[in-house]
C-alpha atoms as a PDB file:
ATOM      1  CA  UNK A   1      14.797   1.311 -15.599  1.00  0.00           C
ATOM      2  CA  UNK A   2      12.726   3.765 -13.453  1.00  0.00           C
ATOM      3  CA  UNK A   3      13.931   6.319 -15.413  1.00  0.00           C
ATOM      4  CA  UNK A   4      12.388   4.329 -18.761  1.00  0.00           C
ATOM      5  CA  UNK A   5       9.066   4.583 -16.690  1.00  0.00           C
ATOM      6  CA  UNK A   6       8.968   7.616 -15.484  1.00  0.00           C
ATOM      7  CA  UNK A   7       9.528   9.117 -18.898  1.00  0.00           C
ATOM      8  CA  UNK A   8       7.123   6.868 -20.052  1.00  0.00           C
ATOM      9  CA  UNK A   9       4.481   7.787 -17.396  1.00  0.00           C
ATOM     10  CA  UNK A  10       5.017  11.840 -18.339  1.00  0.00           C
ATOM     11  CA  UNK A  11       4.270  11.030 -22.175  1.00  0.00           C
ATOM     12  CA  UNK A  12       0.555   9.546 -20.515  1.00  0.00           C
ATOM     13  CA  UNK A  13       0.867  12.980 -18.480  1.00  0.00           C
ATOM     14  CA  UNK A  14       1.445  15.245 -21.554  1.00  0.00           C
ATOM     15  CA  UNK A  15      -1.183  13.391 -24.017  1.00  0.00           C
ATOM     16  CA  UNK A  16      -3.857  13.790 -21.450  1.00  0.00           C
ATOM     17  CA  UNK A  17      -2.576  17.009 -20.987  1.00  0.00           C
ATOM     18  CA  UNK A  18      -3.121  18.104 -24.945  1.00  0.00           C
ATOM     19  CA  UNK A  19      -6.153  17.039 -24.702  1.00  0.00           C
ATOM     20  CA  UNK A  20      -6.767  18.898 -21.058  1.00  0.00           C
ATOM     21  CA  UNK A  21      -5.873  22.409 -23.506  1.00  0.00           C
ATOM     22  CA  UNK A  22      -8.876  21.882 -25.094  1.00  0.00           C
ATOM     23  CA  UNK A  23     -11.870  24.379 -24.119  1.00  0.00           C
ATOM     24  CA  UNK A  24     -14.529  22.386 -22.078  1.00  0.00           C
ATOM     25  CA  UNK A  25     -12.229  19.943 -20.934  1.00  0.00           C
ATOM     26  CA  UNK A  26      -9.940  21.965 -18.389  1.00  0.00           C
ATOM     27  CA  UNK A  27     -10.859  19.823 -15.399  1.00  0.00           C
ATOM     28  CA  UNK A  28      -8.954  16.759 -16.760  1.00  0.00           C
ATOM     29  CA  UNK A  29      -6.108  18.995 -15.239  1.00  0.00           C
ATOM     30  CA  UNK A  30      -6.937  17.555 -11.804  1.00  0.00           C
ATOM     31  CA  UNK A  31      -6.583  14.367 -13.715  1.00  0.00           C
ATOM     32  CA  UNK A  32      -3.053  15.503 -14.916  1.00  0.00           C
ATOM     33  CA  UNK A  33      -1.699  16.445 -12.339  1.00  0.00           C
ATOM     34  CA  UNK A  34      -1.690  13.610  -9.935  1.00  0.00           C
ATOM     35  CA  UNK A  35      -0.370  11.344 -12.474  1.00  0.00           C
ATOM     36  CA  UNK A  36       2.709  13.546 -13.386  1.00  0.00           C
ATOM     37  CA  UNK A  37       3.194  13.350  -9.654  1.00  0.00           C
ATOM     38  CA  UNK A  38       3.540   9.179  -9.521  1.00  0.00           C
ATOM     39  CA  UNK A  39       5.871   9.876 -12.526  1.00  0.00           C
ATOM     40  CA  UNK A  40       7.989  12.147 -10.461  1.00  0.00           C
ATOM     41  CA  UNK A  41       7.981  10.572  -7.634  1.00  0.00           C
ATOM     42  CA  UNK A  42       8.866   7.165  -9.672  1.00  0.00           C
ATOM     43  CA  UNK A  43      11.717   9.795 -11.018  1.00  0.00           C
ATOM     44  CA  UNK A  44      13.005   9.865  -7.697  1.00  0.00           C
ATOM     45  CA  UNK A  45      13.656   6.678  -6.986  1.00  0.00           C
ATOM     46  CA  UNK A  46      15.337   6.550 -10.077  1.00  0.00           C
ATOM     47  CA  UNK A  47      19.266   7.255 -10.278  1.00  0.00           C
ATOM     48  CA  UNK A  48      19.087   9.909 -13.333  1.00  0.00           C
ATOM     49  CA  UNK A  49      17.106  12.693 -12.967  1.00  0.00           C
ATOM     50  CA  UNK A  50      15.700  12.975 -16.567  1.00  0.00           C
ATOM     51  CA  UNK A  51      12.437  11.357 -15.964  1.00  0.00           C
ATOM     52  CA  UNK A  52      11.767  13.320 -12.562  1.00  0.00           C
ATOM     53  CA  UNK A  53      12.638  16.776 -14.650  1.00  0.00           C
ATOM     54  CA  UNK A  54      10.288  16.018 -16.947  1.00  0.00           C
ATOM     55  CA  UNK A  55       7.308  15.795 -14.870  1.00  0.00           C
ATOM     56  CA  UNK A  56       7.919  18.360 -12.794  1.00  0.00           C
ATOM     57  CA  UNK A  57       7.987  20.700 -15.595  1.00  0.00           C
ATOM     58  CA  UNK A  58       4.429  19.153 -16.424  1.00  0.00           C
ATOM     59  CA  UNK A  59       3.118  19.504 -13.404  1.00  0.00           C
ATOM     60  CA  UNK A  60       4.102  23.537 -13.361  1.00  0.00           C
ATOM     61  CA  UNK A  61       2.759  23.504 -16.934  1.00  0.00           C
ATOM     62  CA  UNK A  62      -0.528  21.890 -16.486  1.00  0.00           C
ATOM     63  CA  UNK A  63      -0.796  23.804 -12.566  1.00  0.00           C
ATOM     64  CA  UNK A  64      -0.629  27.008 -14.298  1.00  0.00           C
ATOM     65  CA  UNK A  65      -3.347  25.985 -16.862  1.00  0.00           C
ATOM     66  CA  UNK A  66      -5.531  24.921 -13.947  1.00  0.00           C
ATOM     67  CA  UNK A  67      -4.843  28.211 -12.342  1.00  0.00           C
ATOM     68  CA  UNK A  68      -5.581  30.207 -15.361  1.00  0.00           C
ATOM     69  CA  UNK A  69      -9.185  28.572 -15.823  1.00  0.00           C
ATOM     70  CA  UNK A  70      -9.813  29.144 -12.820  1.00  0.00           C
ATOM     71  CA  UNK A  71      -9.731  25.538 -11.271  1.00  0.00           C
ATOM     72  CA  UNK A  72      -7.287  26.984  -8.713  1.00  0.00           C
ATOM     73  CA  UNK A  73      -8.373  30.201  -6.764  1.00  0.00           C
END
């Protein structure tokens, strides 16, 4: 069941994140992130590791958008 949710919690993560690719709106990355974090860390708890996968992948994805807009230094 935590695995349901934690899947469920990285689709929020990537639709914000879609959005987050558009120019102007880079800084709901710092949005993104943290919430692909709960999802992983709900992944963790869970006994697969499908959900967890998932959102880590996000958060590299979305970390290395952040990075190249300079959000991160």
């Amino acid at each position: 069941m935590l695995n349901i949710v934690s899947i469920l919690i990285g689709l929020v993560t990537l639709a914000a994140g879609f959005v987050a690719f558009v120019p102007f709106l880079g800084w709901l990355n710092w949005l993104v992130i943290p919430i692909g974090i709960a999802g992983a860390g709900v992944g963790a708890l869970s006994s697969s590791n499908a959900g967890r996968n998932f959102n880590l992948i996000l958060i590299v994805i979305f970390g290395l958008r952040l990075m190249l807009g300079g959000g991160i230094v």
